[in-house]
PDB file of N, CA and C in Angstrom:
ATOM      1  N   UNK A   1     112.640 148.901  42.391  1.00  0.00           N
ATOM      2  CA  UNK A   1     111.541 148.803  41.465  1.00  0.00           C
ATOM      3  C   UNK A   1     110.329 148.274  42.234  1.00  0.00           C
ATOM      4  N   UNK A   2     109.183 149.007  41.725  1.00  0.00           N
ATOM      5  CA  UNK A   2     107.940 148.355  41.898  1.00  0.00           C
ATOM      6  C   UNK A   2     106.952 148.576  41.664  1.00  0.00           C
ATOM      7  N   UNK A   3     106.063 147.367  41.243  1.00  0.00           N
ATOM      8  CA  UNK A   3     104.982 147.064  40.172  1.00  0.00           C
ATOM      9  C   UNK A   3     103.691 146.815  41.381  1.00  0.00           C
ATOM     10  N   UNK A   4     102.878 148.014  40.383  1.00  0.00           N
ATOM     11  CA  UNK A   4     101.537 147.771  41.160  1.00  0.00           C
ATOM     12  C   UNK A   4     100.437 147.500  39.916  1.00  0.00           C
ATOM     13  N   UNK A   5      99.675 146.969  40.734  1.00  0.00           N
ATOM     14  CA  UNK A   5      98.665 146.823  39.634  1.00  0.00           C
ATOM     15  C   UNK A   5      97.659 148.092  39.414  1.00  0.00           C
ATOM     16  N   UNK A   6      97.280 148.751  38.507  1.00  0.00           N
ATOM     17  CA  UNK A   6      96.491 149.635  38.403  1.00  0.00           C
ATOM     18  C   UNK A   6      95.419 149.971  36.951  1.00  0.00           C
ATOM     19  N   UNK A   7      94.503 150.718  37.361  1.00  0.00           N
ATOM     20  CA  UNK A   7      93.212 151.217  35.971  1.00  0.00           C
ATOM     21  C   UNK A   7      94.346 151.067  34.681  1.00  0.00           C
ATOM     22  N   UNK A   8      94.020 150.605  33.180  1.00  0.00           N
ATOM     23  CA  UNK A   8      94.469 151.124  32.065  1.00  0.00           C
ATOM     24  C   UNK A   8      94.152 152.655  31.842  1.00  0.00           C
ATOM     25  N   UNK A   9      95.111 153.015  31.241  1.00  0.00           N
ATOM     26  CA  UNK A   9      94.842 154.756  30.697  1.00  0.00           C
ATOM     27  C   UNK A   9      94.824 154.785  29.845  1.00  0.00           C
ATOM     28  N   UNK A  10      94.483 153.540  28.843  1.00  0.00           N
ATOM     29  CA  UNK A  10      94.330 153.348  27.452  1.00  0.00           C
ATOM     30  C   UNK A  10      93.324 153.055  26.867  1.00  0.00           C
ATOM     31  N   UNK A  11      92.648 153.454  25.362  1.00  0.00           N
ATOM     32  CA  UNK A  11      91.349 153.331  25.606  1.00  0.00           C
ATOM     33  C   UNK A  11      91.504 151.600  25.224  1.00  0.00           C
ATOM     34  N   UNK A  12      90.302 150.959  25.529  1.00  0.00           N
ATOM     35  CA  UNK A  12      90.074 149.582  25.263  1.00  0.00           C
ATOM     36  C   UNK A  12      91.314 148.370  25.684  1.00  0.00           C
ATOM     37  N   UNK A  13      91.373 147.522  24.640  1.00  0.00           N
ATOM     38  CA  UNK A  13      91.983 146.487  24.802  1.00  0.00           C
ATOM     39  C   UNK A  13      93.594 146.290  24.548  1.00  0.00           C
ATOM     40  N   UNK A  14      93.896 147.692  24.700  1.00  0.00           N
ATOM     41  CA  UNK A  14      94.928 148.122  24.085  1.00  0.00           C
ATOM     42  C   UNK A  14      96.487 147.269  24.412  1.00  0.00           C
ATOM     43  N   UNK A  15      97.093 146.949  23.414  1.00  0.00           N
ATOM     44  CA  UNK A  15      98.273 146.132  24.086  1.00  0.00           C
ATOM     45  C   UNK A  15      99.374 146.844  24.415  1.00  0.00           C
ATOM     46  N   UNK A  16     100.371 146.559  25.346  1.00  0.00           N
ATOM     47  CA  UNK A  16     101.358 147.667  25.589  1.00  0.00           C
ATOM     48  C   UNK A  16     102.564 146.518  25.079  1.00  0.00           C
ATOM     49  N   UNK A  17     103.877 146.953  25.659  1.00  0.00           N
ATOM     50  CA  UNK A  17     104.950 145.876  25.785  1.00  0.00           C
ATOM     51  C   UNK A  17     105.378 145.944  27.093  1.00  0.00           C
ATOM     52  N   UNK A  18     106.014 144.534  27.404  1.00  0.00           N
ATOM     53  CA  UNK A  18     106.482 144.504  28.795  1.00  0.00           C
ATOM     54  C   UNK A  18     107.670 145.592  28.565  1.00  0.00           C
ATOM     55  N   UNK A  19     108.313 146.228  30.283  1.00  0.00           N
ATOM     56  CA  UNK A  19     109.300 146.448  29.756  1.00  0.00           C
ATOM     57  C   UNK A  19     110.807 145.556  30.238  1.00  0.00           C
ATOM     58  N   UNK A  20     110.532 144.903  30.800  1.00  0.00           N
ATOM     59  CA  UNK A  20     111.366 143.495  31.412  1.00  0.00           C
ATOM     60  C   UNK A  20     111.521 142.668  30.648  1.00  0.00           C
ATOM     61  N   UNK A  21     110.409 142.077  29.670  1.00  0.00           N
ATOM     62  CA  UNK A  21     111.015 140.831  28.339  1.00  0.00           C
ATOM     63  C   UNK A  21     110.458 141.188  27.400  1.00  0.00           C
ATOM     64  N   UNK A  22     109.988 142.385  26.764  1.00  0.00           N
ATOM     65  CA  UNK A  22     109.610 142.894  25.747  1.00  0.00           C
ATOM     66  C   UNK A  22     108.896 142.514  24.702  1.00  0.00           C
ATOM     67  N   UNK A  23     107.564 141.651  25.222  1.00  0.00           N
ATOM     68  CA  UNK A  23     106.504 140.853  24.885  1.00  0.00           C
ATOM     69  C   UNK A  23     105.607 141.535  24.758  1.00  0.00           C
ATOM     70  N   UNK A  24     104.684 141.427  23.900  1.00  0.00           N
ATOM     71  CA  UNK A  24     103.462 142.756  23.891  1.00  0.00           C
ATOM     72  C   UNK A  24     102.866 141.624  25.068  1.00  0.00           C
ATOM     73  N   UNK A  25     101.977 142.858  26.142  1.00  0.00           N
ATOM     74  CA  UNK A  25     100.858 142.163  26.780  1.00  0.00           C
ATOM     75  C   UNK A  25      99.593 142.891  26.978  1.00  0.00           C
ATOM     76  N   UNK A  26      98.328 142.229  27.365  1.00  0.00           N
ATOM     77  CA  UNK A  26      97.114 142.844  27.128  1.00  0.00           C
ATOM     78  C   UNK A  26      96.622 143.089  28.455  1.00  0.00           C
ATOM     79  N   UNK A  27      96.271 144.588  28.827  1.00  0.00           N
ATOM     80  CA  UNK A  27      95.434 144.688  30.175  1.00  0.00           C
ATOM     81  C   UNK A  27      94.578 143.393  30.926  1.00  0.00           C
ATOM     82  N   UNK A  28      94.695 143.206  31.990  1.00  0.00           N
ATOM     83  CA  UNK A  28      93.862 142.035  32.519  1.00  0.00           C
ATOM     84  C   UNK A  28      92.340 142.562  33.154  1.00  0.00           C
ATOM     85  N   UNK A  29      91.226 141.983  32.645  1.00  0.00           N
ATOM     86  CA  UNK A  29      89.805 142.572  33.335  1.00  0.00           C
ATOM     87  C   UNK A  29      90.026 142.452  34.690  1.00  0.00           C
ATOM     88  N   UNK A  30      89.507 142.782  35.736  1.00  0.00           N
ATOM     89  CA  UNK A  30      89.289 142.844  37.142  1.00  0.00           C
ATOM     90  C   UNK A  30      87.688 142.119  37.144  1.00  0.00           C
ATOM     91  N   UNK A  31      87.370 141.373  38.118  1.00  0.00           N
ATOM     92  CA  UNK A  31      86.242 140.674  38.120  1.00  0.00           C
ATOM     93  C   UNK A  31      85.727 141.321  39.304  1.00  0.00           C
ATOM     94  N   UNK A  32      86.423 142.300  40.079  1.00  0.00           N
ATOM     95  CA  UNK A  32      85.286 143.014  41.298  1.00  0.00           C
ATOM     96  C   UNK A  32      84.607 144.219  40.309  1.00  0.00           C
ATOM     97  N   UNK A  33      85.702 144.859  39.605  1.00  0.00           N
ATOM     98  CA  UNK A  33      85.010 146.254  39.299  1.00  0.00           C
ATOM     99  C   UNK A  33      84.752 146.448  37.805  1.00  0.00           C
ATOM    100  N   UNK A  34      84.959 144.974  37.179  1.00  0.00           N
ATOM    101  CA  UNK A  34      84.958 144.865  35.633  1.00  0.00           C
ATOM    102  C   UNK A  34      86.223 145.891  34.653  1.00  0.00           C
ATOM    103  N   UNK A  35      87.085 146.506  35.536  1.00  0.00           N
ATOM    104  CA  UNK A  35      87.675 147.632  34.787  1.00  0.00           C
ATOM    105  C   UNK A  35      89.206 146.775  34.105  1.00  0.00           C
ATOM    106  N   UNK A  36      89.638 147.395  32.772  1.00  0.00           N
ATOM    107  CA  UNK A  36      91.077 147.110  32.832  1.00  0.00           C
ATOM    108  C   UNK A  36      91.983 147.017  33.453  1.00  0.00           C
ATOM    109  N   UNK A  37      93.240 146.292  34.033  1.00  0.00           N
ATOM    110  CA  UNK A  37      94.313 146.710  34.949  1.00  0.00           C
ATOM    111  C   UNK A  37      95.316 146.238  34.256  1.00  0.00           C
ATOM    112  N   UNK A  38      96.416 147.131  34.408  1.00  0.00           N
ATOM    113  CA  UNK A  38      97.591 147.147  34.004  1.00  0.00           C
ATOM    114  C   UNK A  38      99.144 146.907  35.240  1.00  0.00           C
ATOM    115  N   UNK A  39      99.883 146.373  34.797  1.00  0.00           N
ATOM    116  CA  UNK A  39     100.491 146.241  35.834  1.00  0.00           C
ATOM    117  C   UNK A  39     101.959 147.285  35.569  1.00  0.00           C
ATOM    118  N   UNK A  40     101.865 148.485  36.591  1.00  0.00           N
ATOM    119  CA  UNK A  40     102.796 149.304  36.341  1.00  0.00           C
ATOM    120  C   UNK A  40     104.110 149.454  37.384  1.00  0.00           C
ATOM    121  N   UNK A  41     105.148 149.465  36.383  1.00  0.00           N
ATOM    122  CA  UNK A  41     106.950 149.241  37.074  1.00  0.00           C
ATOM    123  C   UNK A  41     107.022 151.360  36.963  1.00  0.00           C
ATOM    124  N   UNK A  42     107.192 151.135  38.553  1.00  0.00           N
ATOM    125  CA  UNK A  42     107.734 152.290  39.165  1.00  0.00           C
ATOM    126  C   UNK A  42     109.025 152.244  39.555  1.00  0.00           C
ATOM    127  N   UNK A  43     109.961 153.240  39.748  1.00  0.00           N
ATOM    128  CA  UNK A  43     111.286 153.042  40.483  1.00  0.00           C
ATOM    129  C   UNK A  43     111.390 153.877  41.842  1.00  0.00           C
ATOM    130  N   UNK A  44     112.363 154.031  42.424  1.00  0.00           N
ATOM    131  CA  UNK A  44     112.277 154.508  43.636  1.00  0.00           C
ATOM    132  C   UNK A  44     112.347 155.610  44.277  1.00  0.00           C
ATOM    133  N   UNK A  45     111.985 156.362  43.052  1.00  0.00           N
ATOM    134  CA  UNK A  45     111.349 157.854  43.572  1.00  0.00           C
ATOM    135  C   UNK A  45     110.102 157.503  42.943  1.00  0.00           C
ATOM    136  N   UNK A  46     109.168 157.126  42.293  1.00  0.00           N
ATOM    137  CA  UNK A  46     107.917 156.805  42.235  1.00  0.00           C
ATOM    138  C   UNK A  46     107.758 157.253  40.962  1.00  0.00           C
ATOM    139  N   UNK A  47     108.476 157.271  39.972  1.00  0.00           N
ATOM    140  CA  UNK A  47     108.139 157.590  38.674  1.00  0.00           C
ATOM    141  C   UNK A  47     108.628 156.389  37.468  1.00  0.00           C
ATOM    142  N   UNK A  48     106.925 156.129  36.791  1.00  0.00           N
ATOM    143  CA  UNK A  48     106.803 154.990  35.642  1.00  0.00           C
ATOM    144  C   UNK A  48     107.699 154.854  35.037  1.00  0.00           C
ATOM    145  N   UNK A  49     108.343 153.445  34.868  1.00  0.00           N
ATOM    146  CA  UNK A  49     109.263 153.318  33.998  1.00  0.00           C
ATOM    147  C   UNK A  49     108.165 152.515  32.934  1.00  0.00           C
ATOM    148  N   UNK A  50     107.270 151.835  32.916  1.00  0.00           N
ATOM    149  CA  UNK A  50     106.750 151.489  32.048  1.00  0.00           C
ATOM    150  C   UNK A  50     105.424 150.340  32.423  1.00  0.00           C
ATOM    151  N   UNK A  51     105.281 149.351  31.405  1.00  0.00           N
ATOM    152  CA  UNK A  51     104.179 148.214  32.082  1.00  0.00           C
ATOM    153  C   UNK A  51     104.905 147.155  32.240  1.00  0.00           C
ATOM    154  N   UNK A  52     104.297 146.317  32.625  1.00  0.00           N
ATOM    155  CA  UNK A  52     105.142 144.195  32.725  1.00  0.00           C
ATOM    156  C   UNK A  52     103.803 143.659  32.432  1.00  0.00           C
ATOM    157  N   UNK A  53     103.954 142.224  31.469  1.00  0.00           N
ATOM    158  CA  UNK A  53     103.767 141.475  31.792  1.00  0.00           C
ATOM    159  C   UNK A  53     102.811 140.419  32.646  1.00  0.00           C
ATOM    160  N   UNK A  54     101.839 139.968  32.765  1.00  0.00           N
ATOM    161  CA  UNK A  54     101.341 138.911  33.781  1.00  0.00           C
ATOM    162  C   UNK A  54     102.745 137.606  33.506  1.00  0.00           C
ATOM    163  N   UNK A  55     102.802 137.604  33.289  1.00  0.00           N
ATOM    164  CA  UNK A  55     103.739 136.247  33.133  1.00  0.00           C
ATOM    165  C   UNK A  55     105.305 136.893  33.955  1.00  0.00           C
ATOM    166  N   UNK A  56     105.375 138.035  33.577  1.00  0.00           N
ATOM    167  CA  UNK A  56     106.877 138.596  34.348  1.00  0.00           C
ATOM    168  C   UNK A  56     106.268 138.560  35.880  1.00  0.00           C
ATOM    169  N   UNK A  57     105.372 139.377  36.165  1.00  0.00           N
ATOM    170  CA  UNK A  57     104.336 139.641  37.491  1.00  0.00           C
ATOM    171  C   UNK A  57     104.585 138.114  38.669  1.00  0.00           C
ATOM    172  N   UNK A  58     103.951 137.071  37.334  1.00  0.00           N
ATOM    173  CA  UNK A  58     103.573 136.035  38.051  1.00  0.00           C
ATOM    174  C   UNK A  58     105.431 135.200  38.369  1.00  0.00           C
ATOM    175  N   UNK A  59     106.067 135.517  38.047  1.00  0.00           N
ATOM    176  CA  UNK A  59     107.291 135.068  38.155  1.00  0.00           C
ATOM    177  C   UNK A  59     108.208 135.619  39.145  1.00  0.00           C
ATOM    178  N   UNK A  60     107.616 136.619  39.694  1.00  0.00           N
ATOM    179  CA  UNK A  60     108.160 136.997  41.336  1.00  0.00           C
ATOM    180  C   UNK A  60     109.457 137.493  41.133  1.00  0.00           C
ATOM    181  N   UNK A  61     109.950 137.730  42.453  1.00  0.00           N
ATOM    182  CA  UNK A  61     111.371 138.861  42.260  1.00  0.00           C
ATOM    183  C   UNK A  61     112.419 138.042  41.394  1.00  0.00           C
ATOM    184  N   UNK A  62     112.858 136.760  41.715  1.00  0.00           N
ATOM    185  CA  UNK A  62     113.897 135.912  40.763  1.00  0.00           C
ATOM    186  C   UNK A  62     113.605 135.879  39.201  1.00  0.00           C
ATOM    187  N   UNK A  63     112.237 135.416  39.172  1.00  0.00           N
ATOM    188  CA  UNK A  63     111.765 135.348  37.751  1.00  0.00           C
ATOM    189  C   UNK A  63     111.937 136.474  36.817  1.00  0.00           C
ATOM    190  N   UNK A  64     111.569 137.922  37.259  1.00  0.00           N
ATOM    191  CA  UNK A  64     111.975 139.139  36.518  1.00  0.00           C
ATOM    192  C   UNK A  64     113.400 139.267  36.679  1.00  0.00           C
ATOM    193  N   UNK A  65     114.366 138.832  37.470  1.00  0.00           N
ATOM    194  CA  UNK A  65     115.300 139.390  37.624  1.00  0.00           C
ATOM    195  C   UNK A  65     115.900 138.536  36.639  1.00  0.00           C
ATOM    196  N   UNK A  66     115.775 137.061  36.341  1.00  0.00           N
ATOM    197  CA  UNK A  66     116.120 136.267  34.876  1.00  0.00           C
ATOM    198  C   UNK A  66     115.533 136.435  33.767  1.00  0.00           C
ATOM    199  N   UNK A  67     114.614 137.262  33.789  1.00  0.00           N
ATOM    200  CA  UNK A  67     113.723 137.591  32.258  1.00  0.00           C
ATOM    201  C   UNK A  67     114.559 138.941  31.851  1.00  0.00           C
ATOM    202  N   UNK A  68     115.131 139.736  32.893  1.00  0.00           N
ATOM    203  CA  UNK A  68     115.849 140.979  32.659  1.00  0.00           C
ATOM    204  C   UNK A  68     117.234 140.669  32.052  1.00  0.00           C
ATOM    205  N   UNK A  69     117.770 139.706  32.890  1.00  0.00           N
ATOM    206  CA  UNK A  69     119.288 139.108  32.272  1.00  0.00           C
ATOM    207  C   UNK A  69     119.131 138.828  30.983  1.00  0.00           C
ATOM    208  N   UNK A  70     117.876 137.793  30.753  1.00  0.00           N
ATOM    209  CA  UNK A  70     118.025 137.276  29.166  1.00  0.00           C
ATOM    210  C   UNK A  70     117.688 138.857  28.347  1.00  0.00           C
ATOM    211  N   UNK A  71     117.186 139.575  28.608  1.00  0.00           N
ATOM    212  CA  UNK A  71     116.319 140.921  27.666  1.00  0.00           C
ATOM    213  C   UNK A  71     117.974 141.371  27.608  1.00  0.00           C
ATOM    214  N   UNK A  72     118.302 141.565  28.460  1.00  0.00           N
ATOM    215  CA  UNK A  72     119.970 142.240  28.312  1.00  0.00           C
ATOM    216  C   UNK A  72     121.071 141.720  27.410  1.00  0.00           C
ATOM    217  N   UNK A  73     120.808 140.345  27.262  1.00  0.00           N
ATOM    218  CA  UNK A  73     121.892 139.295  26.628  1.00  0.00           C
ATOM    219  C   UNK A  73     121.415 139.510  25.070  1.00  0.00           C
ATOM    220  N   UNK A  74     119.818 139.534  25.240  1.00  0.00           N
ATOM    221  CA  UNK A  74     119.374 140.065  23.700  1.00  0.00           C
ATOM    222  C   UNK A  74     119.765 141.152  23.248  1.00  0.00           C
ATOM    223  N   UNK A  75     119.392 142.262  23.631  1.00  0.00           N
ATOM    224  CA  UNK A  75     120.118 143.608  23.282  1.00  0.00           C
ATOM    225  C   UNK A  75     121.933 143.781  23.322  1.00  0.00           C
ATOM    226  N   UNK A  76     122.488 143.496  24.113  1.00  0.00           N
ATOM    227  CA  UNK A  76     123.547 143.088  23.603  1.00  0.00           C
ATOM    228  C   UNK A  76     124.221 142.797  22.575  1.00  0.00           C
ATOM    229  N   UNK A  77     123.522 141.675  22.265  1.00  0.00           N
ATOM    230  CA  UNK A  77     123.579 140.562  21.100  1.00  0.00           C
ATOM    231  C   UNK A  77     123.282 141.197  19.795  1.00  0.00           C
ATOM    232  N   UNK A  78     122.471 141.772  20.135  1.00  0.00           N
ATOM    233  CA  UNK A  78     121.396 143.004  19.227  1.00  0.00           C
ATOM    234  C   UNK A  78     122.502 144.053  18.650  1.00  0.00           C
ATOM    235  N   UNK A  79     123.000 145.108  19.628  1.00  0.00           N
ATOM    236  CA  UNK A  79     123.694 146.032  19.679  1.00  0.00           C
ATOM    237  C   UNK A  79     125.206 145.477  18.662  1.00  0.00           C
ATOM    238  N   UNK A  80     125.468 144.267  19.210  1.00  0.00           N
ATOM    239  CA  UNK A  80     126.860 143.987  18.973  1.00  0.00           C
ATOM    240  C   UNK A  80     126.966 144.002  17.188  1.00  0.00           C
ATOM    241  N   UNK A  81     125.917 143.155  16.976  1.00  0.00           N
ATOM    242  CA  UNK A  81     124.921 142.712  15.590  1.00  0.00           C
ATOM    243  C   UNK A  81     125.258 144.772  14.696  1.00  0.00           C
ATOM    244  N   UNK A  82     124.360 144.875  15.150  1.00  0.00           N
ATOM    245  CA  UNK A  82     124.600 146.527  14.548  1.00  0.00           C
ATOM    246  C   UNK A  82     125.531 147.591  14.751  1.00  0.00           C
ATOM    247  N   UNK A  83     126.430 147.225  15.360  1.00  0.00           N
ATOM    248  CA  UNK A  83     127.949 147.830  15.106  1.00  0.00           C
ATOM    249  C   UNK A  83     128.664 147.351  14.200  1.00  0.00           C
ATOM    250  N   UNK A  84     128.580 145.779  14.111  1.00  0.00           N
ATOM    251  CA  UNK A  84     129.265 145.180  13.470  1.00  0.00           C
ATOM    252  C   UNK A  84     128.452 145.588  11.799  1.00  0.00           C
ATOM    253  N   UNK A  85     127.216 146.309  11.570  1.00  0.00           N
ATOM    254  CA  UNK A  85     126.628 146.598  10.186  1.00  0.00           C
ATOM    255  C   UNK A  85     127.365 148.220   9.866  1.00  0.00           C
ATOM    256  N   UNK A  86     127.352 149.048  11.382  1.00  0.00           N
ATOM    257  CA  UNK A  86     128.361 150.529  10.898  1.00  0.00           C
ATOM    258  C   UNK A  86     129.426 150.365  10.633  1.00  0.00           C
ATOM    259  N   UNK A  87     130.040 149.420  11.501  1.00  0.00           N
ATOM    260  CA  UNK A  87     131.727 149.876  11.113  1.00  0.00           C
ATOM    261  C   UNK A  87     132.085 148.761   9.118  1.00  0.00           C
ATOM    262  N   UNK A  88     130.930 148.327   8.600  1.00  0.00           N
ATOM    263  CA  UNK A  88     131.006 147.584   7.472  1.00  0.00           C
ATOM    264  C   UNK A  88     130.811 148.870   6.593  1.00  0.00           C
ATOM    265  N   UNK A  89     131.573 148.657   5.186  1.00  0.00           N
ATOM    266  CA  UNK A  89     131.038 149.859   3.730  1.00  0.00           C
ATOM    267  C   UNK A  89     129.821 149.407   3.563  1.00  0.00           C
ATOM    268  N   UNK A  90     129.465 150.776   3.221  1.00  0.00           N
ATOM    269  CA  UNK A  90     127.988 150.768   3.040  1.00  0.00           C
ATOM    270  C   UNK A  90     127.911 151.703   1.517  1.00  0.00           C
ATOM    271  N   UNK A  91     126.921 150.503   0.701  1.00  0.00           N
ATOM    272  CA  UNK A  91     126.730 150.983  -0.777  1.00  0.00           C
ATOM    273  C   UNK A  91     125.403 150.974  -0.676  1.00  0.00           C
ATOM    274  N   UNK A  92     125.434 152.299  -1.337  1.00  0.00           N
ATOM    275  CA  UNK A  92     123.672 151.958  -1.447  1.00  0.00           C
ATOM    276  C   UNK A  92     123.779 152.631  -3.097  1.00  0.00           C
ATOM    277  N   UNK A  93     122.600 152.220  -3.612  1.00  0.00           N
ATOM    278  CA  UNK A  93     122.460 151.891  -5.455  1.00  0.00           C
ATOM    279  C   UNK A  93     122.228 153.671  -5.632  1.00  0.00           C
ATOM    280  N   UNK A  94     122.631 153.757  -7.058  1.00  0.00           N
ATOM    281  CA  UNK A  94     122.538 155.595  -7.416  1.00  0.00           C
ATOM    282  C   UNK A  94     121.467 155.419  -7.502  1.00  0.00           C
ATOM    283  N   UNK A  95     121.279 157.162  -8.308  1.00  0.00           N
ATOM    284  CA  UNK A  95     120.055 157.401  -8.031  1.00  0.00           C
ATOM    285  C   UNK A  95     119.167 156.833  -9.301  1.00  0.00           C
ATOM    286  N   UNK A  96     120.257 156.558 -10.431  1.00  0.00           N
ATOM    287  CA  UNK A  96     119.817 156.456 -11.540  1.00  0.00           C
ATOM    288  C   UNK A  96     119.499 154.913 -11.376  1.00  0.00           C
ATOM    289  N   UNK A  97     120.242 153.976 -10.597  1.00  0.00           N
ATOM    290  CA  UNK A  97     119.574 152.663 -10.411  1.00  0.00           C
ATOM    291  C   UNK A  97     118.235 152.678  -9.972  1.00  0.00           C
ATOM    292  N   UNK A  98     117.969 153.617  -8.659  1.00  0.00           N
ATOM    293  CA  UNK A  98     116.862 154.204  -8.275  1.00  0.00           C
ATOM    294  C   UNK A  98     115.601 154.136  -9.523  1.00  0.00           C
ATOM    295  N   UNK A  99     116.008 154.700 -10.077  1.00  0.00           N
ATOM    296  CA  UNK A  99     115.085 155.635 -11.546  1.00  0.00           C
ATOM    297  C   UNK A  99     114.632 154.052 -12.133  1.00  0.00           C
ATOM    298  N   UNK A 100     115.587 153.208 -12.738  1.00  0.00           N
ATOM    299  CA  UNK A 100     115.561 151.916 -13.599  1.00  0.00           C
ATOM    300  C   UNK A 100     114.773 150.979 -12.677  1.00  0.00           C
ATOM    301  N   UNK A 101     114.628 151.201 -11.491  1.00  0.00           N
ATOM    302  CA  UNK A 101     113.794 150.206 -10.462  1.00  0.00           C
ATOM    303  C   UNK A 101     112.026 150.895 -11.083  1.00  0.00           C
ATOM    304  N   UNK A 102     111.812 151.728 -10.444  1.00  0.00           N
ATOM    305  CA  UNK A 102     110.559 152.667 -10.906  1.00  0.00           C
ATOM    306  C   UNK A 102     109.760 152.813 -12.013  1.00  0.00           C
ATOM    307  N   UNK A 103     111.083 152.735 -13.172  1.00  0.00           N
ATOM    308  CA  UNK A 103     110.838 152.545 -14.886  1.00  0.00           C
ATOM    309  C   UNK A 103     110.208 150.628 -14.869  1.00  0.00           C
ATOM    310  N   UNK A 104     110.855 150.076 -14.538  1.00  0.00           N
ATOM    311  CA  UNK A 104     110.538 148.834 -14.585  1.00  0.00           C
ATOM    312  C   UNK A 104     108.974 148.520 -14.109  1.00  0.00           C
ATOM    313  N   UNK A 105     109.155 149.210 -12.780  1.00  0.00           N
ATOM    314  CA  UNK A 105     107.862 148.692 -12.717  1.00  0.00           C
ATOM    315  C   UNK A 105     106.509 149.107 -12.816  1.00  0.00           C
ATOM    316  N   UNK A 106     106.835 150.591 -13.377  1.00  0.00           N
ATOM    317  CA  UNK A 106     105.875 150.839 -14.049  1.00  0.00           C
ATOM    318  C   UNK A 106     105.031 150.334 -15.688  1.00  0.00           C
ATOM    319  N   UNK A 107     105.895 149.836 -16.178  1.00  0.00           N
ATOM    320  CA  UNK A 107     105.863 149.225 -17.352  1.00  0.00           C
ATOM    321  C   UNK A 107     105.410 147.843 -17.376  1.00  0.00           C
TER     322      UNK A 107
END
């Protein structure tokens, strides 16, 4: 992996998400050329995997590589969370409960 800093391709102030700890973050101004910069994660044939972070950036090879562990332990955690909601019965209300929700509150 590797992150260069480069122009936004977005218009304005636009926020992206990291993709290492999945924080929205905001282009940083450049004070030589006034322009947006974004900091973009390439892999090793040279194609974007996405943006990072100043705070992932500023945390150097160890620091992303523990912001990645915890993002993983979340999704995980995440994943495990929503299997455990498929393999549960699932009721959902007729249609005519449907109808008595609608009636109600139109009235």
């Amino acid at each position: 992996m590797k992150i260069v800093w480069e122009p936004s391709i977005y218009v304005g102030n636009a926020p992206v998400f990291c993709t290492i700890c999945g924080c929205r973050s905001y282009p940083v101004r450049s004070r030589q050329q006034n322009q947006l910069l974004l900091a973009i994660i390439y892999n090793d044939r040279g194609v974007a995997l996405g943006e990072a972070c100043r705070d992932c950036v500023a945390g150097g090879t160890e620091g992303i590589r523990s912001r990645l562990q915890e993002r993983i332990q979340s999704l995980e955690a995440k994943i495990s969370e929503l299997k455990t909601f498929a393999e549960a019965d699932i009721q959902t209300p007729s249609l005519e409960q449907e109808f008595q929700v609608y009636r109600s509150d139109a009235s």
